[in-house]
Protein backbone atom coordinates (compact mmCIF):
# COMPACT_ATOMS: atom_id res chain seq x y z
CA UNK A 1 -161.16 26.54 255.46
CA UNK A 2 -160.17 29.77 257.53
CA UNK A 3 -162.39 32.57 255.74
CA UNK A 4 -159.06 34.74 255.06
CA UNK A 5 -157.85 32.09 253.37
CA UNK A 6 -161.11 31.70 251.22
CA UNK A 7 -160.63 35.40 250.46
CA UNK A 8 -157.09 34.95 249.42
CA UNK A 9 -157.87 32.39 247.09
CA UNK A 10 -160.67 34.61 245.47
CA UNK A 11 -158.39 37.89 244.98
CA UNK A 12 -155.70 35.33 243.32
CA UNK A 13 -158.22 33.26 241.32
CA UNK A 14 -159.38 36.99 239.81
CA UNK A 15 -155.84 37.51 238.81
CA UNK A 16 -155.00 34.13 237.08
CA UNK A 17 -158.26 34.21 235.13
CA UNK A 18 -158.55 37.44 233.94
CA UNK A 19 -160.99 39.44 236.12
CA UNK A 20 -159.38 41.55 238.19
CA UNK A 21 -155.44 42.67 237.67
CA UNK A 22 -153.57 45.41 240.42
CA UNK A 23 -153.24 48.69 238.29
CA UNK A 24 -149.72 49.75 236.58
CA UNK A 25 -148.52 46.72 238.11
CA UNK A 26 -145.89 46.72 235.59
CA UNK A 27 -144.13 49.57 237.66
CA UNK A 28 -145.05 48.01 240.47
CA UNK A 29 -148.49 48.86 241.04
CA UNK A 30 -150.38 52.20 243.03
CA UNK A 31 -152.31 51.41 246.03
CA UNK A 32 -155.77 50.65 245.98
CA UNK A 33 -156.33 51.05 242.08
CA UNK A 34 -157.31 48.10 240.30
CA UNK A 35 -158.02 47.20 236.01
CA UNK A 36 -160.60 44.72 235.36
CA UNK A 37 -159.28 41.82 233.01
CA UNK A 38 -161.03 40.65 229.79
CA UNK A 39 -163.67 38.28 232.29
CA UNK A 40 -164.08 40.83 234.79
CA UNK A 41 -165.25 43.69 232.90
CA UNK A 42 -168.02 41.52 231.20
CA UNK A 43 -168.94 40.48 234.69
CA UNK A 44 -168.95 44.39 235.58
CA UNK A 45 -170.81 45.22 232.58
CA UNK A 46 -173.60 42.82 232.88
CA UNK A 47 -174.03 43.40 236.49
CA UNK A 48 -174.88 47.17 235.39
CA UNK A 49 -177.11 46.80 232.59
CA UNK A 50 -178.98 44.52 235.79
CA UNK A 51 -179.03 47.50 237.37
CA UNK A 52 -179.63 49.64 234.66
CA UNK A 53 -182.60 47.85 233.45
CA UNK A 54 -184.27 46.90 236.39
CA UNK A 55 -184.17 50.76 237.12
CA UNK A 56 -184.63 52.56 233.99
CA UNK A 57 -186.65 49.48 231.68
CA UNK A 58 -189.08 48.61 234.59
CA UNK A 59 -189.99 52.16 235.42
CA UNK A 60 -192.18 54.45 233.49
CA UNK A 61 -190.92 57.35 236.14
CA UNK A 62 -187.05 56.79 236.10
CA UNK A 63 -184.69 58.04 233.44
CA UNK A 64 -181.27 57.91 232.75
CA UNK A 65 -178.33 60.33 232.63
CA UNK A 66 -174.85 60.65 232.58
CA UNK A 67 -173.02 63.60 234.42
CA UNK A 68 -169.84 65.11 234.01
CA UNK A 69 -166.56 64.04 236.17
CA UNK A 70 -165.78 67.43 236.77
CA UNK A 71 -167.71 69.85 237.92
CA UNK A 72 -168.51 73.58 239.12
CA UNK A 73 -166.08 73.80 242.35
CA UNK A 74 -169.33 75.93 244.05
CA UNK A 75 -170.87 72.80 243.50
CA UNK A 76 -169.14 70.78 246.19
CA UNK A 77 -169.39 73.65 248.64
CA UNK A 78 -172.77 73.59 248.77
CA UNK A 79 -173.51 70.15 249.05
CA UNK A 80 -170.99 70.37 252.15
CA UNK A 81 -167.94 68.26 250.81
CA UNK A 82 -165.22 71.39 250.99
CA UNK A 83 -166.19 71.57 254.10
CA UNK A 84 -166.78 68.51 255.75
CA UNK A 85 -165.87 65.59 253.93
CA UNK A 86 -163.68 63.96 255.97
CA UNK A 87 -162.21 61.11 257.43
CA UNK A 88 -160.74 61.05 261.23
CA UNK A 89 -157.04 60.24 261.00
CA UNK A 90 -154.36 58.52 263.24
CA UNK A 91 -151.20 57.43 262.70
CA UNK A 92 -148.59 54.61 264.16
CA UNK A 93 -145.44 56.42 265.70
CA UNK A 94 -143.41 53.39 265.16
CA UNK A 95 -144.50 51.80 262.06
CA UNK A 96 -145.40 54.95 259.97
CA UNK A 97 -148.58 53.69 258.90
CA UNK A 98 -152.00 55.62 258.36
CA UNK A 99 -155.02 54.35 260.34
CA UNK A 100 -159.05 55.75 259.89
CA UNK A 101 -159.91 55.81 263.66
CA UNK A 102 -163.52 54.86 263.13
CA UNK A 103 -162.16 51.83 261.29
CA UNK A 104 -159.90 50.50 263.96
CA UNK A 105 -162.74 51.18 266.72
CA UNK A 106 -165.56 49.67 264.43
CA UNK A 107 -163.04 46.48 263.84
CA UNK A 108 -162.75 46.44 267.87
CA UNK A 109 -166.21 45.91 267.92
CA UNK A 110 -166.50 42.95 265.26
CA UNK A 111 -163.27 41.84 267.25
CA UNK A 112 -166.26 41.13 270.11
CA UNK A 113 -168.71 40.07 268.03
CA UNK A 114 -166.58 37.23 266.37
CA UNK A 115 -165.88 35.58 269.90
CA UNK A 116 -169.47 35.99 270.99
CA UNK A 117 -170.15 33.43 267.20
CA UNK A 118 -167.12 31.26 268.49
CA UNK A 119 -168.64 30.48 271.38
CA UNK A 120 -172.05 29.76 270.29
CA UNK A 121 -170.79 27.76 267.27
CA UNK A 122 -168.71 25.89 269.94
CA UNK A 123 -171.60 24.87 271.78
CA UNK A 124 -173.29 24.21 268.59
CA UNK A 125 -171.17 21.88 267.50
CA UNK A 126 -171.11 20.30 271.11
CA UNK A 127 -174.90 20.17 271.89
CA UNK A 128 -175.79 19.39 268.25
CA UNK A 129 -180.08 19.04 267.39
CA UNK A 130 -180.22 20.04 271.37
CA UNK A 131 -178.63 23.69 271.36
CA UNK A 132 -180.54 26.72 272.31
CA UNK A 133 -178.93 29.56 270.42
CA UNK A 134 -181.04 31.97 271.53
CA UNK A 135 -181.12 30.76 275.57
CA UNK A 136 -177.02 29.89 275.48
CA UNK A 137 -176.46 33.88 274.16
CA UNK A 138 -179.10 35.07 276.80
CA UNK A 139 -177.19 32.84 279.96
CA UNK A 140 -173.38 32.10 278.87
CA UNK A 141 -170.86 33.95 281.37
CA UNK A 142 -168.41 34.07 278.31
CA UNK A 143 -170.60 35.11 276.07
CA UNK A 144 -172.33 37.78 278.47
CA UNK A 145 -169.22 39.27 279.02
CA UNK A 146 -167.77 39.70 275.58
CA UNK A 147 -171.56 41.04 274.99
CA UNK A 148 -171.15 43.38 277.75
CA UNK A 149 -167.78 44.98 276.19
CA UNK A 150 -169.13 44.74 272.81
CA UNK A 151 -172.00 46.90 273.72
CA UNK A 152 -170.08 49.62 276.09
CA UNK A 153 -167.37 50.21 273.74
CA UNK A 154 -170.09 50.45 270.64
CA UNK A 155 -172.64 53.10 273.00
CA UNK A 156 -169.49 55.31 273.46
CA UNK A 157 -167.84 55.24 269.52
CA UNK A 158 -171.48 55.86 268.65
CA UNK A 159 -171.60 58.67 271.07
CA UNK A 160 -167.94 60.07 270.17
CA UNK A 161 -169.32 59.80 266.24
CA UNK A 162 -172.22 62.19 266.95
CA UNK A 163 -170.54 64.77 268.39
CA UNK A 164 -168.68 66.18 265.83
CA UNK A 165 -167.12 63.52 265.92
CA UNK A 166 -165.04 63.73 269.46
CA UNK A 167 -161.29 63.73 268.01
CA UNK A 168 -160.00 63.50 271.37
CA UNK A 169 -162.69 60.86 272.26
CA UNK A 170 -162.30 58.52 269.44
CA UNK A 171 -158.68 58.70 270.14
CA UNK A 172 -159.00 57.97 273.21
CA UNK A 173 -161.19 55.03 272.92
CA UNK A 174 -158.46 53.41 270.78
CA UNK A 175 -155.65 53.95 274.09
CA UNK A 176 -158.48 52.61 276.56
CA UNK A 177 -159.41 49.52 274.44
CA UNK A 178 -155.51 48.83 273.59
CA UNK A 179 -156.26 48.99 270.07
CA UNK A 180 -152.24 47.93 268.39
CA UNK A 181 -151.19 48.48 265.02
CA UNK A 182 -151.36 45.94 262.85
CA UNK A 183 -147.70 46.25 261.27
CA UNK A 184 -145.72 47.18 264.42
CA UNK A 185 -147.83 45.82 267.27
CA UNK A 186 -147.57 49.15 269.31
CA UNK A 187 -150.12 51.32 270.56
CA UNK A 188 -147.91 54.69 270.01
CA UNK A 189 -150.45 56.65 268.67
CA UNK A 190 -150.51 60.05 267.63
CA UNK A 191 -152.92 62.35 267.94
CA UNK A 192 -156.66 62.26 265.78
CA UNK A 193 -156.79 64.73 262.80
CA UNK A 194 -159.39 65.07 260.12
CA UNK A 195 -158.71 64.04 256.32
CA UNK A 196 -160.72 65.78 253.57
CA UNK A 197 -161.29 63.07 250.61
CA UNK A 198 -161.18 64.78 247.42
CA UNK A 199 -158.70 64.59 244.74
CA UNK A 200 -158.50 68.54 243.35
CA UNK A 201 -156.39 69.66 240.42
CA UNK A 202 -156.22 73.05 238.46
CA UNK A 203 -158.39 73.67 235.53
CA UNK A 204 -157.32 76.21 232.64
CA UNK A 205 -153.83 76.77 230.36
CA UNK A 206 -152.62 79.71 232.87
CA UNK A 207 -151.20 79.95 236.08
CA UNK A 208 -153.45 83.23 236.55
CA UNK A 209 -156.37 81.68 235.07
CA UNK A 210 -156.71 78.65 236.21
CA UNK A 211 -159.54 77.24 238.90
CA UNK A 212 -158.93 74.55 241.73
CA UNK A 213 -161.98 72.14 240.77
CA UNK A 214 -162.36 68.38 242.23
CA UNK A 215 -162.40 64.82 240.78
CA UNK A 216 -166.63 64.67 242.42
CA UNK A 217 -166.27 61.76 245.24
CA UNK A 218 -170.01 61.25 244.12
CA UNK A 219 -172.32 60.35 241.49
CA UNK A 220 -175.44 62.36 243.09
CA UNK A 221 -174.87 65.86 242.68
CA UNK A 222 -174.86 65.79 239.06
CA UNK A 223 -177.80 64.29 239.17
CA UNK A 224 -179.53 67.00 241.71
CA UNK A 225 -177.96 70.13 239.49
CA UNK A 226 -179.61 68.75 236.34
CA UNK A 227 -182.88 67.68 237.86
CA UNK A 228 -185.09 70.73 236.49
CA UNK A 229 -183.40 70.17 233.44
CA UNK A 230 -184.43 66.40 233.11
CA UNK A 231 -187.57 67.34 234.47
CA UNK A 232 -188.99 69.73 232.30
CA UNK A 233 -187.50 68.20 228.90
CA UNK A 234 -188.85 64.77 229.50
CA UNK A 235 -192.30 66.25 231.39
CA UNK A 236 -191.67 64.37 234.31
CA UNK A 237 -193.86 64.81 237.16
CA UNK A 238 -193.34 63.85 240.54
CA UNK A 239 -192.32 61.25 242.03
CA UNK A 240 -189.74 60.56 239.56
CA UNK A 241 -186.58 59.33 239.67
CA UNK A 242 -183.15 59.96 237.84
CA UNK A 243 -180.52 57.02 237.30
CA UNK A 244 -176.79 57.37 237.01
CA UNK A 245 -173.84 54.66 236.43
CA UNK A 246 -170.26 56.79 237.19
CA UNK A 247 -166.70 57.04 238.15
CA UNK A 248 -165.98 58.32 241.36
CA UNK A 249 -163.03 59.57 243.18
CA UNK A 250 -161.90 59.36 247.27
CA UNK A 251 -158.52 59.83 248.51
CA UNK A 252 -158.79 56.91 251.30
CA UNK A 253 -156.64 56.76 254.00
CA UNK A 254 -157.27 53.12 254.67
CA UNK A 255 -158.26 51.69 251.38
CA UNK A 256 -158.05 48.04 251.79
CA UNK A 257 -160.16 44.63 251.40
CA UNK A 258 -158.98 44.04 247.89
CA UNK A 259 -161.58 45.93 245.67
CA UNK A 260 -164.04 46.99 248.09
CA UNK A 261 -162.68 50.30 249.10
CA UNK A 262 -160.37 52.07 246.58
CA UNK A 263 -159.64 55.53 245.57
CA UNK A 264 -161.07 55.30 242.12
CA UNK A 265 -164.75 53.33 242.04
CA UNK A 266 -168.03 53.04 240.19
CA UNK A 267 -171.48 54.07 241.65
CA UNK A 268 -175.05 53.05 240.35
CA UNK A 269 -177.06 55.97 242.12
CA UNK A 270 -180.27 56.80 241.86
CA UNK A 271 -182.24 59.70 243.37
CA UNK A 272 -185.78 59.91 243.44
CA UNK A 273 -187.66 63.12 243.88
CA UNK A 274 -190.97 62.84 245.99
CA UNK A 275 -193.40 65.51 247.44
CA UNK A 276 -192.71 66.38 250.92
CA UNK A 277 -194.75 64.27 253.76
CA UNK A 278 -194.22 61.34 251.29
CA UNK A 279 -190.43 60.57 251.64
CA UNK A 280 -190.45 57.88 254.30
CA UNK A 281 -193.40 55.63 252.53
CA UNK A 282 -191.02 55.90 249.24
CA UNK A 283 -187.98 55.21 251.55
CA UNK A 284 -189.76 52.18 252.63
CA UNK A 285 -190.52 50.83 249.65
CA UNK A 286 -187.16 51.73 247.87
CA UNK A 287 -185.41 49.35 251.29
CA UNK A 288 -187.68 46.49 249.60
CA UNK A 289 -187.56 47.14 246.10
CA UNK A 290 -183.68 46.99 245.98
CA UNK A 291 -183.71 43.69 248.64
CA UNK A 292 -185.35 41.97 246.16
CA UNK A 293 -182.78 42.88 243.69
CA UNK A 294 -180.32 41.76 245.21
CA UNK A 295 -182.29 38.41 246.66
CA UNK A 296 -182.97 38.04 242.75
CA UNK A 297 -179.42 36.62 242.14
CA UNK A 298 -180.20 33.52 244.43
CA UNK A 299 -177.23 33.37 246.69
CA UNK A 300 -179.72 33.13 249.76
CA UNK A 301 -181.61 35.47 251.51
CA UNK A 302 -179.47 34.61 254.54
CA UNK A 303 -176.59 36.34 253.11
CA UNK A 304 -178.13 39.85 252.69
CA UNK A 305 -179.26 41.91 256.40
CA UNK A 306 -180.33 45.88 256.69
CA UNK A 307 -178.23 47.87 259.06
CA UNK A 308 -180.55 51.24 260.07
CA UNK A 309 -177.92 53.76 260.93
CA UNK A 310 -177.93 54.75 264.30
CA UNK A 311 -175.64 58.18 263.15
CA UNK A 312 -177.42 59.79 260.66
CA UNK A 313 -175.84 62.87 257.95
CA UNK A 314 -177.53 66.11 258.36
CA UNK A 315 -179.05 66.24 255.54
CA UNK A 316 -181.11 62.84 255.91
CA UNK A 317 -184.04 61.66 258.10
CA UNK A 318 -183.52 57.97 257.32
CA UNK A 319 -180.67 56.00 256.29
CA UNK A 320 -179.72 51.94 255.91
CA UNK A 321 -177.72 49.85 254.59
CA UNK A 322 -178.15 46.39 252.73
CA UNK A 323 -175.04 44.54 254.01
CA UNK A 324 -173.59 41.30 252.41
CA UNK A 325 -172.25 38.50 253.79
CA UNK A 326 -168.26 39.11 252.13
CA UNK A 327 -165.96 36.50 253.36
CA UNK A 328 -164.27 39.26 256.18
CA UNK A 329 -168.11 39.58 257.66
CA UNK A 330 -171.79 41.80 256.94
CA UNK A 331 -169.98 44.56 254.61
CA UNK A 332 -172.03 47.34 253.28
CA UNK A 333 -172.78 46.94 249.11
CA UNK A 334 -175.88 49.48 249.00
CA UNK A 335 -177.04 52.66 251.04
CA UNK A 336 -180.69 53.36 250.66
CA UNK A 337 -181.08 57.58 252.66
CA UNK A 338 -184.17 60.00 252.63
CA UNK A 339 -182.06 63.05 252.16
CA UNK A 340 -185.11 64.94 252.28
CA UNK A 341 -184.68 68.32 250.39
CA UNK A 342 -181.24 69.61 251.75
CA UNK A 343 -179.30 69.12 248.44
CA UNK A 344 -181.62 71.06 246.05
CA UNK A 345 -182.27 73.72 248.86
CA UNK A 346 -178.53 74.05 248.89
CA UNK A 347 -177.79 74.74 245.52
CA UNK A 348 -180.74 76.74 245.43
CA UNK A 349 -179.00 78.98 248.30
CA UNK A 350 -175.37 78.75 246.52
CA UNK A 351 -176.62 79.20 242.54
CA UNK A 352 -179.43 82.23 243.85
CA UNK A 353 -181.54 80.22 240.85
CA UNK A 354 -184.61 79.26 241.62
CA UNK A 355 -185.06 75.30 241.22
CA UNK A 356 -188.39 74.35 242.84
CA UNK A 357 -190.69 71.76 240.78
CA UNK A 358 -194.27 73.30 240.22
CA UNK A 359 -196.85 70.70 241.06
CA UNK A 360 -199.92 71.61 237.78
CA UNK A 361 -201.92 69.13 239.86
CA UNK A 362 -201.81 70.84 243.28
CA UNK A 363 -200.94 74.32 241.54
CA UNK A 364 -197.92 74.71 244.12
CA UNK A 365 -194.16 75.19 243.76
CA UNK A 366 -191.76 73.30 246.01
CA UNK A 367 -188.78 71.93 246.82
CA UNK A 368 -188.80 67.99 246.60
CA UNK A 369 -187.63 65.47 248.66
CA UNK A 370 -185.24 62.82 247.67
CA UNK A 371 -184.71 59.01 248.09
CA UNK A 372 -181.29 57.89 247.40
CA UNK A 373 -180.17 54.28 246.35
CA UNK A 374 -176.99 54.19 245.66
CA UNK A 375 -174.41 50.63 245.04
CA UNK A 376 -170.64 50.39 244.63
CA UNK A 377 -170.60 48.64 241.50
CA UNK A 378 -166.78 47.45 242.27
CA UNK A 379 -168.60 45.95 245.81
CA UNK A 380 -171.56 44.39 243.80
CA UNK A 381 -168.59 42.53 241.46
CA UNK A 382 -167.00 41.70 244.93
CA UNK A 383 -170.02 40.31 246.49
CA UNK A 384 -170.64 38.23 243.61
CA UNK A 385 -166.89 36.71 242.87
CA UNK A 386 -167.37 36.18 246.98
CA UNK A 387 -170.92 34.09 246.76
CA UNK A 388 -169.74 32.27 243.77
CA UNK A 389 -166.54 31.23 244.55
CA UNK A 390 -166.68 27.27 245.12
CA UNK A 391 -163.98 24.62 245.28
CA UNK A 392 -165.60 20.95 245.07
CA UNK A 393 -164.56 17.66 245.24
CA UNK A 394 -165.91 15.36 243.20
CA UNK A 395 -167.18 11.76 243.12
CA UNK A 396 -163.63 10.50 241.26
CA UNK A 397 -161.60 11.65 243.60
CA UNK A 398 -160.80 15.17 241.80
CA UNK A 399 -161.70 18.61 242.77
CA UNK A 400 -162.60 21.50 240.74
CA UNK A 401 -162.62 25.10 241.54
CA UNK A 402 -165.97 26.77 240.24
CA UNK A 403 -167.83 29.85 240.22
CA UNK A 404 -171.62 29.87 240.51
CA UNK A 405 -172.10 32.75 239.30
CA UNK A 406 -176.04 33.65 238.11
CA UNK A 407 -175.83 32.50 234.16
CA UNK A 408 -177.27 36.13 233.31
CA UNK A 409 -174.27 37.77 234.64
CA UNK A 410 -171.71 35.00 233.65
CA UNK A 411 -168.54 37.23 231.33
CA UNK A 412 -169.12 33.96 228.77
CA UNK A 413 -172.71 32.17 228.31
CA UNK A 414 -171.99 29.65 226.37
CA UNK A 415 -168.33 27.74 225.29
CA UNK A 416 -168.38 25.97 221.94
CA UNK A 417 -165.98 22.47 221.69
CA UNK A 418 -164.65 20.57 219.34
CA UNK A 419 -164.43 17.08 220.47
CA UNK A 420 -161.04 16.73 218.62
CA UNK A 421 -159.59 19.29 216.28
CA UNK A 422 -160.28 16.70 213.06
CA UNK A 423 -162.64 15.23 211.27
CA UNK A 424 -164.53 18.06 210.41
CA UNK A 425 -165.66 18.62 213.92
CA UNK A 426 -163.82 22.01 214.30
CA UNK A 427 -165.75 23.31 211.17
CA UNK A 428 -168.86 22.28 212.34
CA UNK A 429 -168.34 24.24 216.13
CA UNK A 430 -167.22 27.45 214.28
CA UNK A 431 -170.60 27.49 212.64
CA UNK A 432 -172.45 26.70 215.83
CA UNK A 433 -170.53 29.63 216.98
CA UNK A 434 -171.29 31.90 214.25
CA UNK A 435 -175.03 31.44 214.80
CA UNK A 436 -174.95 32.37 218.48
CA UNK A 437 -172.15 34.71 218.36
CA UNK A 438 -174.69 37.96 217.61
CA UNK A 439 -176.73 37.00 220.62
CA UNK A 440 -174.58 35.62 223.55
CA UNK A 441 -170.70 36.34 224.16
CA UNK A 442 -169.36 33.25 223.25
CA UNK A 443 -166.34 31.13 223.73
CA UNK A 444 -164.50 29.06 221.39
CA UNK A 445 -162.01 26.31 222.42
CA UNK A 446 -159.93 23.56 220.70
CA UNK A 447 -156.99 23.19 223.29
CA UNK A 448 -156.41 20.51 225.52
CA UNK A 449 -158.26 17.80 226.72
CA UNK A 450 -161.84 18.16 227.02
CA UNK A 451 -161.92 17.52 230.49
CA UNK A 452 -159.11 20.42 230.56
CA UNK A 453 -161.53 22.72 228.70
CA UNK A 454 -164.71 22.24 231.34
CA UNK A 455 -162.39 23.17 233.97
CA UNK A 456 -161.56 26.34 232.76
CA UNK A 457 -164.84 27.39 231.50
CA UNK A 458 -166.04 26.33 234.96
CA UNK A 459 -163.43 28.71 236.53
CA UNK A 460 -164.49 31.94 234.43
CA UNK A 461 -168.18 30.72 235.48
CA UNK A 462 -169.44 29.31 231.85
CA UNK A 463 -172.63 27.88 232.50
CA UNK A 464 -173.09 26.24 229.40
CA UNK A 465 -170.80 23.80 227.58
CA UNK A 466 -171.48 22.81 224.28
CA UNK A 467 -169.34 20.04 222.86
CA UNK A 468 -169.46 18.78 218.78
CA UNK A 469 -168.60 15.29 218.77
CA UNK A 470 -168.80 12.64 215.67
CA UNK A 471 -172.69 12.21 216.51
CA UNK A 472 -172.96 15.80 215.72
CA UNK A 473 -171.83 15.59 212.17
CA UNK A 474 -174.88 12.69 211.38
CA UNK A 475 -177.91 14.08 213.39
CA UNK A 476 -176.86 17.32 213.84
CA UNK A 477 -177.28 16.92 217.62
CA UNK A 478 -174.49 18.41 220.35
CA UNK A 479 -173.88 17.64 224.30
CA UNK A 480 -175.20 20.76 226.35
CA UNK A 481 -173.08 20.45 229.42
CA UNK A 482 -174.47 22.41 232.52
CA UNK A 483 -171.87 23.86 235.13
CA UNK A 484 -173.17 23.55 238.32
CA UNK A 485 -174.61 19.93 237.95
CA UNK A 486 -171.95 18.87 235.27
CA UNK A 487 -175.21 16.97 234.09
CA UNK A 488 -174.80 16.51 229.91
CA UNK A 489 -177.71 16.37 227.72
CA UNK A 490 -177.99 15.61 223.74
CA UNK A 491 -180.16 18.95 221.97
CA UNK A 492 -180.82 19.46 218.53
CA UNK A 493 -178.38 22.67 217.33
CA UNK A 494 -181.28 24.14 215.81
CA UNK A 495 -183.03 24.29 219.30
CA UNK A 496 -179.57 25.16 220.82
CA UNK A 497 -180.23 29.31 220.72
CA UNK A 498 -184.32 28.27 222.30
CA UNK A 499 -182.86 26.19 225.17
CA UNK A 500 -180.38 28.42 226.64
CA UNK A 501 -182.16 31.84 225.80
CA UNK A 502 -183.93 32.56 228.82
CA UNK A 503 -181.55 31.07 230.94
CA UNK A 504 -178.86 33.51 230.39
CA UNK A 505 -180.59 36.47 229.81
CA UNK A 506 -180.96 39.65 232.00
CA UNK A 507 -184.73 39.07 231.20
CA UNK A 508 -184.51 35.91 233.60
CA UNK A 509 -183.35 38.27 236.45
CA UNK A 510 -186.00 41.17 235.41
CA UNK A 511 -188.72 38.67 235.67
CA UNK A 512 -187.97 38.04 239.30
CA UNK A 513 -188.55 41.34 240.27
């Protein structure tokens, strides 16, 4: 199956079973906002207490905090976003539409790279055990050429990029690579224009009185403004780190992709403050401490890659990404950036306060440096739905349409059955589910076949089944049925709560780490 089609069936299989709905879609819905359903905010929720946990439980030095949405407008001038937050812009004469130039260009360039993979999974398939990747890539007319225009057009976007970026260049590079639009299929383009990204509004009851201020497009500079504050009320001493979980806001011109790029999104961020001449051994080690977070969730290590950017922001000496393997190709989830010391020196210029961290070891006062980590949680639910979506066909004949999602993170751990709804059997789940109802969010289901009922737990990614059948009422032993394996196993009830605890826990991540 065509991978668009795989991602079509994911964005409608979060609709029908209650992860993901399109916002105010009773009026007809507003573009690139999104609700999560009753399944996918447990999802959401359990993926950031993963986060949370692994960041603020397993480190001494890392603390929480939660910032405000709004903030002092001086606040986004110094960290540069009045300024130059932007986004270069084009726009389709005929069909009306809104493009991000970078976009189109950057989807040129995959454009190259997907018939460079079509060629060497052609040969693949034709050579079989006998097929030299690496040699076929290295001698292939076909594939040397597309590898040729892959890497000219991608040396001058990255050059365009750095300088300024080259408005005239970029736009340029779209007429010489006869880049269409996607709705009309013409290349009457108009000229390249930068976008700022923030949502502002006005803040106070009067007219006179009131103050432009910004929805923050960021998580991180509510973090930097309060870091003295954390610092010297919980005596933290370098390197320590700060961890936030937040709404943010960016007006998108191209939001697209489903959920992975809207205009209102979550952010796990945090910052870590080290001493200066240190920040690229703590960048280092950040890259691998959050790989092996991710890696934790077993979907295969050949899913996750770094990308090192070749551009890098002004304020940062190092920057990658951990990409994941979405079903439209390598998407970023997580950025990992030394940013070194430009934020805190910034509002230390804008605020004229004085916010250095005084070292009582070294008897010095400086400004840190900072390591950033920071994951779209909406991406992270994305990447997840994406790796767990499976549609199998079984040994009878039937298919089933599952998702494998890691039990820890599943919206329901366990679903408790009735065999039939008689014979006392319904009485005897709905204390089984009473007992386990303080510890696990459980599910309770009577309707239907039970054949019926596996199928739907195994679409909302249940990975335990537990059915009460006649048996149950004379030994007081159930069937635990597993989802992945469908494999069913009689277990005592009173070991019931022992057998599944660790399974389904965020412990059972945490201990990977």
């Amino acid at each position: 199956m065509a991978q668009e089609d795989v991602f079509k069936k994911l964005v409608s299989h979060c609709k029908e079973y209650g992860f993901v709905f399109p916002s105010s879609e009773l009026y007809d819905g507003l573009g690139a906002v999104y609700d999560y359903g009753q399944n996918g905010v447990e999802l959401k929720n359990n993926i950031k207490q993963y986060w949370w946990q692994s960041m603020v439980m397993l480190h001494e030095n890392i603390v929480g905090l939660d910032s405000a949405i709004f903030m002092h407008p001086t606040i986004w001038k110094a960290s540069g976003h009045v300024d130059a937050f932007n986004d270069p812009l084009i726009d389709n004469r005929d069909s009306k539409k809104r493009y991000r130039a970078d976009v189109l260009i950057e989807d040129q360039i995959a454009k190259y790279e997907d018939k460079i993979n079509k060629e060497v999974a052609k040969a693949a398939k034709k050579y079989g055990d006998a097929f030299n990747e690496q040699e076929f890539r290295s001698t292939n007319a076909r594939v040397l050429e597309h590898q040729a225009k892959r890497d000219a057009l991608h040396q001058r976007y990255t050059e365009a990029m750095n300088a300024g970026p080259d408005l005239n260049e970029l736009r340029q590079i779209i007429l010489d690579e006869e880049i269409v639009c996607p709705i009309s299929g013409t290349k009457n383009w108009t000229e390249v224009r930068q976008f700022n990204l923030m949502f502002s509004t006005e803040m106070g009851s009067t007219a006179d009185g009131s103050m432009k201020v910004y929805l923050r497009p960021e998580t991180a500079q509510g973090i930097f403004v309060n870091y003295l504050n954390v610092q010297k009320t919980g005596r933290m001493k370098v390197p320590f780190g700060i961890a936030q979980i937040g709404k943010a806001f960016r007006n998108e011109i191209v939001a697209r992709q489903f959920i992975f790029r809207m205009r209102e999104f979550e952010q796990m961020e945090m910052q870590f403050f080290v001493k200066p001449g240190t920040e690229l051994e703590w960048f280092k080690t950040w890259k691998e401490t959050r790989l092996k977070w991710h890696e934790a969730l077993g979907f295969g290590d050949d899913h996750y890659r770094f990308h090192d950017h070749e551009k890098l922001a002004h304020y940062a000496n190092a920057a990658t990404d951990i990409e994941f393997l979405m079903p439209f190709g390598f998407k970023e989830v997580e950025g990992i950036h030394s940013r070194t010391n430009f934020d805190l020196s910034q509002h230390e210029k804008f605020s004229g306060k004085s916010i250095k961290y005084f070292d009582p070891e070294t008897n010095e006062s400086y400004t840190p440096y900072v390591i950033e980590t920071s994951i779209g949680v909406d991406r992270m639910f994305l990447s997840v739905m994406s790796a767990s979506y499976c549609e199998e066909k079984l040994e009878n004949g039937e298919s089933r349409v599952v998702l494998k999602l890691p039990a820890a993170l599943a919206p329901v751990k366990l679903a408790v059955m009735p065999l039939v709804k008689k014979d006392g059997l319904p009485e005897k789940a709905r204390e089984i589910m009473d007992g386990l109802k303080y510890r696990y969010n459980c599910q309770y289901d009577e309707k239907d076949s039970i054949g019926k009922r596996y199928r739907r737990q195994d679409a909302i990614g249940t990975p335990y089944c537990v059915t009460v059948d006649h048996q149950t009422l004379q030994d007081n032993t159930v069937t635990l049925r597993d989802r992945d394996t469908m494999s069913q196993e009689r277990v005592p009830m009173d070991k019931l709560e022992a057998i599944v605890a660790d399974r389904v826990s965020i412990t059972s991540l945490l201990k990977k780490l």
